[in-house]
C-alpha atoms as a PDB file:
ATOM      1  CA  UNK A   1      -9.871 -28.990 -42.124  1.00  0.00           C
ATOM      2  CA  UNK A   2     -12.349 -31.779 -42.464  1.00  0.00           C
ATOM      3  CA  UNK A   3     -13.820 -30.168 -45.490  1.00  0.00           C
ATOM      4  CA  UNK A   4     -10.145 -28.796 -46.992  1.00  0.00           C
ATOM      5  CA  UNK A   5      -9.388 -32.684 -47.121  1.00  0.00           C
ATOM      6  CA  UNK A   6     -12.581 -33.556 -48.674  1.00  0.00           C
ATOM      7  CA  UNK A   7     -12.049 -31.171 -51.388  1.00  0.00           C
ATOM      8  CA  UNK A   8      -8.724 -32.794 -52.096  1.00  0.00           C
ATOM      9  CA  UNK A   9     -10.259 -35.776 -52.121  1.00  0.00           C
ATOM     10  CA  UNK A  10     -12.834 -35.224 -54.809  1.00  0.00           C
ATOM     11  CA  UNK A  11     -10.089 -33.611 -56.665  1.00  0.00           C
ATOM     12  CA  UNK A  12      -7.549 -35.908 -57.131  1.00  0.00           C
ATOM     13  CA  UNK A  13      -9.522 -38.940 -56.381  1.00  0.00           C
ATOM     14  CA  UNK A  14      -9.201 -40.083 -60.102  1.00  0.00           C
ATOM     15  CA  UNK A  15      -5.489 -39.357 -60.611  1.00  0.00           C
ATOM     16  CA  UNK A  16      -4.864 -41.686 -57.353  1.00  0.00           C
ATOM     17  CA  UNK A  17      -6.636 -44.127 -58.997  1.00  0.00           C
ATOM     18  CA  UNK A  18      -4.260 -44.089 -61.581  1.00  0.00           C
ATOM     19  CA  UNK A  19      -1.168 -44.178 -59.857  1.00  0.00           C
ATOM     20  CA  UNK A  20      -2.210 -46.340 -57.701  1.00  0.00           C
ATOM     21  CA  UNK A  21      -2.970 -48.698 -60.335  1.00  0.00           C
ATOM     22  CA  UNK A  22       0.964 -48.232 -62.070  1.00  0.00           C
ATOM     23  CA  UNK A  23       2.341 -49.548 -58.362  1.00  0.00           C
ATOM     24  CA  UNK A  24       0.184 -52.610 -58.473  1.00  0.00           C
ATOM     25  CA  UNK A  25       1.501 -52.905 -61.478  1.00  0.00           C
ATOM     26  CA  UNK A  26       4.892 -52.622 -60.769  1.00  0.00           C
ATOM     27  CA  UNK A  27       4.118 -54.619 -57.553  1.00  0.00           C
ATOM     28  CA  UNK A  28       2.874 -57.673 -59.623  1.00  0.00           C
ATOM     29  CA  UNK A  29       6.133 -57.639 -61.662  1.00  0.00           C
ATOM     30  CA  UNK A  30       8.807 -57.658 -58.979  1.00  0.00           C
ATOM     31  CA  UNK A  31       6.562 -60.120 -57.649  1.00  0.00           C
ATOM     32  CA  UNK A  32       6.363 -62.492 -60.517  1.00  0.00           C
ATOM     33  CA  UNK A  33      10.827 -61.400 -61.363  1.00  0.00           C
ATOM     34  CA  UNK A  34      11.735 -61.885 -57.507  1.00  0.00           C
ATOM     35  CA  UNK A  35       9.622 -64.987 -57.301  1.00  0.00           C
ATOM     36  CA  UNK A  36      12.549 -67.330 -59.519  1.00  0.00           C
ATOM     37  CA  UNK A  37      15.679 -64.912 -58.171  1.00  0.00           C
ATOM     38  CA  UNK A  38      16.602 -68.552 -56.346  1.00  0.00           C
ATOM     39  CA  UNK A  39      16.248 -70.552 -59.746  1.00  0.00           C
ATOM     40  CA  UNK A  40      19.822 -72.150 -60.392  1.00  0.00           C
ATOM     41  CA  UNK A  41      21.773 -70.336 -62.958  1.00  0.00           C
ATOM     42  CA  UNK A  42      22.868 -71.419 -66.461  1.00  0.00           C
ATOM     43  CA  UNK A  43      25.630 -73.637 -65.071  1.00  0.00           C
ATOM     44  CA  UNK A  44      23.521 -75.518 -62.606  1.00  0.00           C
ATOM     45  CA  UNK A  45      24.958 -73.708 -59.156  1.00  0.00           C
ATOM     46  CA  UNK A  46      22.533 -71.889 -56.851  1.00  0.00           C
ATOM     47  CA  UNK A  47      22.984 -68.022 -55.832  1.00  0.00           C
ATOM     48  CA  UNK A  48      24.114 -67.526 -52.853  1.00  0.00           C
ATOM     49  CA  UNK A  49      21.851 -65.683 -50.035  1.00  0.00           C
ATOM     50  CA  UNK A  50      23.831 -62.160 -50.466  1.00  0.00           C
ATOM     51  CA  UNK A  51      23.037 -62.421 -53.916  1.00  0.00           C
ATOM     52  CA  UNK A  52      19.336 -63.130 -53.571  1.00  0.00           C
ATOM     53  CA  UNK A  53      19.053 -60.324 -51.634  1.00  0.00           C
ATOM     54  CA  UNK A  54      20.724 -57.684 -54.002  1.00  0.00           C
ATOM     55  CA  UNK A  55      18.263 -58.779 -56.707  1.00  0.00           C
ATOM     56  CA  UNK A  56      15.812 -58.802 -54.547  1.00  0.00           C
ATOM     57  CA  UNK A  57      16.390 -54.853 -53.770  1.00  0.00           C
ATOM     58  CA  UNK A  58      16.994 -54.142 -57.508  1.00  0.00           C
ATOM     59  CA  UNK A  59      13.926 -55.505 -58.635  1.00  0.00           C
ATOM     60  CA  UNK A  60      12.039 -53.368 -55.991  1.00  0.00           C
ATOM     61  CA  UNK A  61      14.168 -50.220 -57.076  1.00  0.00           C
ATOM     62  CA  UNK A  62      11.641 -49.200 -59.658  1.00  0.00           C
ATOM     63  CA  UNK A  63       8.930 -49.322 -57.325  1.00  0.00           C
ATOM     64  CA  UNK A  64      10.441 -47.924 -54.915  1.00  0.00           C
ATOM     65  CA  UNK A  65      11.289 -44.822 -57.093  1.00  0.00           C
ATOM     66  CA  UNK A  66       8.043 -44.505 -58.826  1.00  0.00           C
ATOM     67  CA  UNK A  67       6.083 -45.035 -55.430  1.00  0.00           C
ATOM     68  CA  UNK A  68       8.248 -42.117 -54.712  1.00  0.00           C
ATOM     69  CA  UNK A  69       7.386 -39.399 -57.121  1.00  0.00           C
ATOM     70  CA  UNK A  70       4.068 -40.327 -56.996  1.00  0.00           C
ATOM     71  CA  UNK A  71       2.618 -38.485 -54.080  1.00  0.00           C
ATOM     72  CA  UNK A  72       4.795 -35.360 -54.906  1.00  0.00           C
ATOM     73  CA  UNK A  73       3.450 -35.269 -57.761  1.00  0.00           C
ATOM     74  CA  UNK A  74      -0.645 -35.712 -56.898  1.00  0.00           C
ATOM     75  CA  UNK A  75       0.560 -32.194 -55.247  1.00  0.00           C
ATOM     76  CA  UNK A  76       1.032 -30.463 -58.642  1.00  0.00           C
ATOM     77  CA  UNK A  77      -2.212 -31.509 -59.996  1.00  0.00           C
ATOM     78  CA  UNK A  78      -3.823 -30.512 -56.717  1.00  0.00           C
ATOM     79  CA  UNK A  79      -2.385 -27.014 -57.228  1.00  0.00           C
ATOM     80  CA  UNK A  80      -3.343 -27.480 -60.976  1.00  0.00           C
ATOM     81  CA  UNK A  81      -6.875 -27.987 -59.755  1.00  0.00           C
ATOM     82  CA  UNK A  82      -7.326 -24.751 -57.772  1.00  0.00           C
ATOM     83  CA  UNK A  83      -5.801 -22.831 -59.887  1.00  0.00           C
ATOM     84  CA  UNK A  84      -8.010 -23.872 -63.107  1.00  0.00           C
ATOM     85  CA  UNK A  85     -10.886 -23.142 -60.915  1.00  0.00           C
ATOM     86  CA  UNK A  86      -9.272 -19.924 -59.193  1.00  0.00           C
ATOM     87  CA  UNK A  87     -10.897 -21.908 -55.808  1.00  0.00           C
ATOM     88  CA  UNK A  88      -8.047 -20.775 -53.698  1.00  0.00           C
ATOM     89  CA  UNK A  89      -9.204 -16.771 -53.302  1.00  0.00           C
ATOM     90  CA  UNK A  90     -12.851 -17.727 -52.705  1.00  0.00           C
ATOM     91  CA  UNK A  91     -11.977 -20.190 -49.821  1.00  0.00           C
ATOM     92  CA  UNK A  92      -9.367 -17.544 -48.586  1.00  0.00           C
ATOM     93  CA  UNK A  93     -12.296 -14.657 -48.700  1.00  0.00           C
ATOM     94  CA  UNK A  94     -14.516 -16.517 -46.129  1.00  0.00           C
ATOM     95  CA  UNK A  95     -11.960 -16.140 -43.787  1.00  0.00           C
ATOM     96  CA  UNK A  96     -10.030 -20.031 -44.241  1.00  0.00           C
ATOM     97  CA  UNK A  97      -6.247 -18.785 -43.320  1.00  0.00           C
ATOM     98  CA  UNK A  98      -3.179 -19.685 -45.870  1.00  0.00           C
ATOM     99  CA  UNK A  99      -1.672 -22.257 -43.251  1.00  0.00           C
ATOM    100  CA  UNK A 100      -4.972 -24.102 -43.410  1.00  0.00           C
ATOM    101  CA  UNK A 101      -4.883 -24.658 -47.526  1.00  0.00           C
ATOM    102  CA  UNK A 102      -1.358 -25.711 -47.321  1.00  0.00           C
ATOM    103  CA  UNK A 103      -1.806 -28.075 -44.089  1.00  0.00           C
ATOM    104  CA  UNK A 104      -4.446 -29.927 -46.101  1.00  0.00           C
ATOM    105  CA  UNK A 105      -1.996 -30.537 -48.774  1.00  0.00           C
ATOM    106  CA  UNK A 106       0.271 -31.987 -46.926  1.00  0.00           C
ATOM    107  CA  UNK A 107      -1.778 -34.155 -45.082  1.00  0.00           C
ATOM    108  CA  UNK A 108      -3.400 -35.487 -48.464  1.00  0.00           C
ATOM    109  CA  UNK A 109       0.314 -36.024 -49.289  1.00  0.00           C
ATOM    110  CA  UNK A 110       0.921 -37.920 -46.410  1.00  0.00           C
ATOM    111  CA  UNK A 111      -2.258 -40.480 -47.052  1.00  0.00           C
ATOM    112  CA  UNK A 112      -1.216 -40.843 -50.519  1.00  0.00           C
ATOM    113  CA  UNK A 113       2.191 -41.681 -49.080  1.00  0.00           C
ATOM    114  CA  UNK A 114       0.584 -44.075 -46.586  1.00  0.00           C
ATOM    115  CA  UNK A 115      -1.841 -45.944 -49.320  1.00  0.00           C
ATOM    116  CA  UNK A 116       0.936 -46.091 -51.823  1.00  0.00           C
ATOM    117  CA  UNK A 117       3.261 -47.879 -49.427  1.00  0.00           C
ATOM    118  CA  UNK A 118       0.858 -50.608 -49.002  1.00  0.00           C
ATOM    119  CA  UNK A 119       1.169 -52.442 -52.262  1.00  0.00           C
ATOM    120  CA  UNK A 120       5.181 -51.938 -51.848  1.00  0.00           C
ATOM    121  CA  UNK A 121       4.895 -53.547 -48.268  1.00  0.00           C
ATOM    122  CA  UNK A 122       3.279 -56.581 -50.150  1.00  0.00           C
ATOM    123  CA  UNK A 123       6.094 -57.071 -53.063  1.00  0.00           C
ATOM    124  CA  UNK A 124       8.715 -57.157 -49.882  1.00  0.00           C
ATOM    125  CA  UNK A 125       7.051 -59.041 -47.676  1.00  0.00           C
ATOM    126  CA  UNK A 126       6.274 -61.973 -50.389  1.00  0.00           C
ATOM    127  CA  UNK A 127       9.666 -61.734 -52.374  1.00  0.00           C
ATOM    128  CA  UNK A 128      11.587 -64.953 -52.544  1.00  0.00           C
ATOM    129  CA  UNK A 129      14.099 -63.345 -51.038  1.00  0.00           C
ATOM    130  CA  UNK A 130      16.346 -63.728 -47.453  1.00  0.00           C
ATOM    131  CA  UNK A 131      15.607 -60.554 -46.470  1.00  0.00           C
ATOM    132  CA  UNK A 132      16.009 -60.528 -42.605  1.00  0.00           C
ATOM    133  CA  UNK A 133      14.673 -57.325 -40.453  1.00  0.00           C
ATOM    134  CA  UNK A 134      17.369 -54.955 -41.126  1.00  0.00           C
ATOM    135  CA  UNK A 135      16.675 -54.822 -44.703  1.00  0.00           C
ATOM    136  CA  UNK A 136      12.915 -54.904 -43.969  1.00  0.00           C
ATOM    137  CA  UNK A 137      13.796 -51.194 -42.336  1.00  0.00           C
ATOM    138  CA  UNK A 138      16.159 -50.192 -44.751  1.00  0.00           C
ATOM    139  CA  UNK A 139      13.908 -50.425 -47.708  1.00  0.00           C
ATOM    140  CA  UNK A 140      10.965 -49.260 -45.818  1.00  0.00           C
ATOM    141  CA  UNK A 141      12.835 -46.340 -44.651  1.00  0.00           C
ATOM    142  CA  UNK A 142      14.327 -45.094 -48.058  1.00  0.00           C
ATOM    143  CA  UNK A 143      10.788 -45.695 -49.948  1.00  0.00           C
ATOM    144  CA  UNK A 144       9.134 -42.750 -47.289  1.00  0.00           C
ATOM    145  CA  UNK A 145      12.231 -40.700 -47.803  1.00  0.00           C
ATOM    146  CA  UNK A 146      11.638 -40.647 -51.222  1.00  0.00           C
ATOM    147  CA  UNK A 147       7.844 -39.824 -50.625  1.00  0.00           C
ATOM    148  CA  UNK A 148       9.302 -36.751 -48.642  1.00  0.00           C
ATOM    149  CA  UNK A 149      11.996 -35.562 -51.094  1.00  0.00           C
ATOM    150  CA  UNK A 150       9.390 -35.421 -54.082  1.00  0.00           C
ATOM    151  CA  UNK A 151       6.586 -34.009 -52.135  1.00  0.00           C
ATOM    152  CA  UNK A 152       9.235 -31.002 -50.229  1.00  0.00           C
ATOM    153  CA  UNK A 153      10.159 -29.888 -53.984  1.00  0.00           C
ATOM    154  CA  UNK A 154       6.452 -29.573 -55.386  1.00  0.00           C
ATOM    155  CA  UNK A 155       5.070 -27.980 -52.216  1.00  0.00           C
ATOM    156  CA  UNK A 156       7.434 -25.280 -52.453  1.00  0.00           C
ATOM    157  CA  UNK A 157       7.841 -24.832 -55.830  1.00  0.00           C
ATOM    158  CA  UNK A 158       3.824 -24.563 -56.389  1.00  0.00           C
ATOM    159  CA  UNK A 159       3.681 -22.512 -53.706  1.00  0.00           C
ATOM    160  CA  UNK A 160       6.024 -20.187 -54.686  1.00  0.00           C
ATOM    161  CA  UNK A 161       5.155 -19.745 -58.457  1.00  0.00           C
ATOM    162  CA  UNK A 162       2.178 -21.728 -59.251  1.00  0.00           C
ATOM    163  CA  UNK A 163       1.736 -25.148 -60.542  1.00  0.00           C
ATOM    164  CA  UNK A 164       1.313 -24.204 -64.241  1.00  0.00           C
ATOM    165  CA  UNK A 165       4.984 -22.745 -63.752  1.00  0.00           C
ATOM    166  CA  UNK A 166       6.577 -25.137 -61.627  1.00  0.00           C
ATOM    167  CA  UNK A 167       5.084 -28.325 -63.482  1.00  0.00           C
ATOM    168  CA  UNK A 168       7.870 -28.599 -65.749  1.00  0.00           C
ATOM    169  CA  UNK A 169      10.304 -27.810 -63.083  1.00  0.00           C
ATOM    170  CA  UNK A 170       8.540 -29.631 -59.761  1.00  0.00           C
ATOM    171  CA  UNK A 171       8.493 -32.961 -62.210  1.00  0.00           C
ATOM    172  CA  UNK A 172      12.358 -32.432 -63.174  1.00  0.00           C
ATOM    173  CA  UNK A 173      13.551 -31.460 -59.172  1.00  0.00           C
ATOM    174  CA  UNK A 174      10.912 -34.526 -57.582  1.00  0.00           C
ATOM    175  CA  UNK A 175      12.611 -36.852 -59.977  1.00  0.00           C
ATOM    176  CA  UNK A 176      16.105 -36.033 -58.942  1.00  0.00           C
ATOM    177  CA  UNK A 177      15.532 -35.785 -55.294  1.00  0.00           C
ATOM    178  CA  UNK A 178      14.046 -38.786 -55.498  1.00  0.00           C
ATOM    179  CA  UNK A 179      16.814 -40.691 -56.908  1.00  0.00           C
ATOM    180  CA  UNK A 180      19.021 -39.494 -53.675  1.00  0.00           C
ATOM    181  CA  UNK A 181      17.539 -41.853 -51.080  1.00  0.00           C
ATOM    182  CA  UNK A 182      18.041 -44.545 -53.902  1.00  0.00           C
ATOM    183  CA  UNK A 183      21.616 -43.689 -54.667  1.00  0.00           C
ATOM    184  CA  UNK A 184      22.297 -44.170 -50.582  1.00  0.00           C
ATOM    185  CA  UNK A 185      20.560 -47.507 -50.678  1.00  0.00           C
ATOM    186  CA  UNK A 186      22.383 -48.561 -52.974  1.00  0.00           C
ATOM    187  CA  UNK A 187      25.527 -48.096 -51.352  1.00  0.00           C
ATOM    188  CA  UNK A 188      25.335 -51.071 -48.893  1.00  0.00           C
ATOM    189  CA  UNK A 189      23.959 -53.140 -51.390  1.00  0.00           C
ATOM    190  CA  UNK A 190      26.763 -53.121 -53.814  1.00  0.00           C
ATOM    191  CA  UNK A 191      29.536 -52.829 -51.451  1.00  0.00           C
ATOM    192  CA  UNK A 192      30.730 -56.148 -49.688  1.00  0.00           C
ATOM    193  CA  UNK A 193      29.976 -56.725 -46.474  1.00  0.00           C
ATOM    194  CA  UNK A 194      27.566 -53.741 -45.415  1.00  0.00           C
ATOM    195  CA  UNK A 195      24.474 -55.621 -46.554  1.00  0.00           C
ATOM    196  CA  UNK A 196      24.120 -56.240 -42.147  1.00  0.00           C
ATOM    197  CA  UNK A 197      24.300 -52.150 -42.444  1.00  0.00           C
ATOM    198  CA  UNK A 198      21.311 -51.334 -44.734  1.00  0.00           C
ATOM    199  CA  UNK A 199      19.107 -50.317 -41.850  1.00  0.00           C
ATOM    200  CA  UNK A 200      21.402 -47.697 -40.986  1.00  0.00           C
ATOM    201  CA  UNK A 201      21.081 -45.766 -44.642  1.00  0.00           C
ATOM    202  CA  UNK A 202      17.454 -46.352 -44.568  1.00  0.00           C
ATOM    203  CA  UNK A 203      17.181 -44.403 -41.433  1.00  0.00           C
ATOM    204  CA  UNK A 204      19.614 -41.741 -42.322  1.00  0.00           C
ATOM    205  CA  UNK A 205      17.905 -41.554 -45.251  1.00  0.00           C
ATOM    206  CA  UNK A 206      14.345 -40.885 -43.717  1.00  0.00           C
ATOM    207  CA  UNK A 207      15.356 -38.830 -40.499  1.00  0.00           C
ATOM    208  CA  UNK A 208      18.073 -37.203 -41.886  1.00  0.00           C
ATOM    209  CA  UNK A 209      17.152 -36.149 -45.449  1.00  0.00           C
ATOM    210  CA  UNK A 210      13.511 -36.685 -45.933  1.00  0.00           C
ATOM    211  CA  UNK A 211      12.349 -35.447 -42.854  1.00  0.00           C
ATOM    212  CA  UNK A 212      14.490 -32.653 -42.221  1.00  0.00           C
ATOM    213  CA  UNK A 213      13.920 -31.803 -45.905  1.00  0.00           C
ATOM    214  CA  UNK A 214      10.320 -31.567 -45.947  1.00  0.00           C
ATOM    215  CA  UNK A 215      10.440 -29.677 -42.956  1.00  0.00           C
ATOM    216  CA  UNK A 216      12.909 -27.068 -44.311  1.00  0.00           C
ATOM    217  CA  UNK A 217      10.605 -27.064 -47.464  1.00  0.00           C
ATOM    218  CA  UNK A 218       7.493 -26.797 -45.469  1.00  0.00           C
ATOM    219  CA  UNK A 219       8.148 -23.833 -43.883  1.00  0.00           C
ATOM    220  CA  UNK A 220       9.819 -21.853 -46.554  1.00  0.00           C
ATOM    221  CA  UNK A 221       6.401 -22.744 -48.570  1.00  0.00           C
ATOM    222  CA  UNK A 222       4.441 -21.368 -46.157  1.00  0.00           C
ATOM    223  CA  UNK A 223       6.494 -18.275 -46.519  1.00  0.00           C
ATOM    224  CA  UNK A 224       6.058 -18.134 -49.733  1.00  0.00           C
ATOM    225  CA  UNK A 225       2.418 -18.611 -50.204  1.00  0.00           C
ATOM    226  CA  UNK A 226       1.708 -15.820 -47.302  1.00  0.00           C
ATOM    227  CA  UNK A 227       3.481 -13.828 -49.985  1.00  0.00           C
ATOM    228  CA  UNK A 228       1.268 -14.441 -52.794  1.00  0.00           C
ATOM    229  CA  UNK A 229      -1.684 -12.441 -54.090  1.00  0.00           C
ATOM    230  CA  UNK A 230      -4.193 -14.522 -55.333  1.00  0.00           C
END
């Protein structure tokens, strides 16, 4: 496994980079946007505290979506990468077993999921914002939710058909499953009241949907790259 991971590693490397370098970016920019969200408005009176917080969570929206897709998508171009190189039947003819190949993809999922959180973790945590603990896990929550969603629909898809058919597709399905956790986070947040509530979504959102999604997906992945003949 040590060496499956490696190989991922060396692979996608460079296209981490990348994306890791658009969340940063985004990072810096709620930062520097939720860092006046207190200023006074144009007629002199000061927002009040529910109102910090909303634009506090839709400045982090975009991050939260794009920190999303992200990792389900480093799994296309890891399938991309085999593929191109036709490295999946040689490391399957010295005896390596299908469960192994896909295990390593989702566990270099899961540490791009990990890393890319980081930089989000930072935006919240220095927000001028009242967030209070509830958000905190609300937010949290819904961001790894969204990691699953994206990364459930491009593990099965490549695995079924292949990344060079499923790019299109994976790309189309991550970005609309992603959106779902942020449609239920929304929900408290524009509805009076239900602000106290957000932790609740966030962890319906993670237990409920993203990890008894990528579960599901998992699985029926599994199945389906037993099935192919490489």
């Amino acid at each position: 496994m040590k060496g499956l991971l490696l190989k991922e590693f060396y692979n996608l490397r460079m296209v981490f980079v990348v994306y890791l370098l658009v969340v940063v970016f985004i990072s810096f920019i709620a930062f520097t946007d939720g860092s006046v969200i207190s200023e006074p408005g144009s007629d002199g009176s000061l927002p009040t505290n529910e109102e910090m917080i909303r634009n506090g969570i839709y400045l982090l929206m975009p991050l939260m979506f794009i920190g999303g897709f992200y990792p389900g998508n480093m799994l296309v171009s890891s399938y991309s990468f085999d593929e191109k190189s036709h490295w999946t039947p040689f490391i399957l003819s010295v005896g390596v077993k299908k469960s192994k190949v896909l295990l390593s993809k989702v566990l270099i999922h899961f540490f791009a999921t990990l890393i890319l959180l980081i930089p989000f973790l930072i935006s919240l945590f220095i927000m001028d914002a009242p967030f209070d603990s509830n958000i905190y896990i609300g937010l949290i929550l819904t961001f790894l939710a969204s990691c699953l969603f994206s990364g459930s629909i491009s593990l099965f898809m490549c695995s079924a058909i292949g990344s060079s058919k499923a790019l299109v597709l994976s790309s189309i399905f991550s970005f609309l499953t992603t959106l779902i956790p942020m449609g239920l986070i929304l929900i408290p947040t524009t509805m009076e009241g239900m602000l106290s509530s957000l932790w609740i979504f966030g962890i319906i959102n993670f237990f409920v949907f993203g990890i008894g999604v990528y579960i599901l997906f998992f699985f029926l992945a599994l199945l389906m790259f037993k099935k192919r003949d490489f």
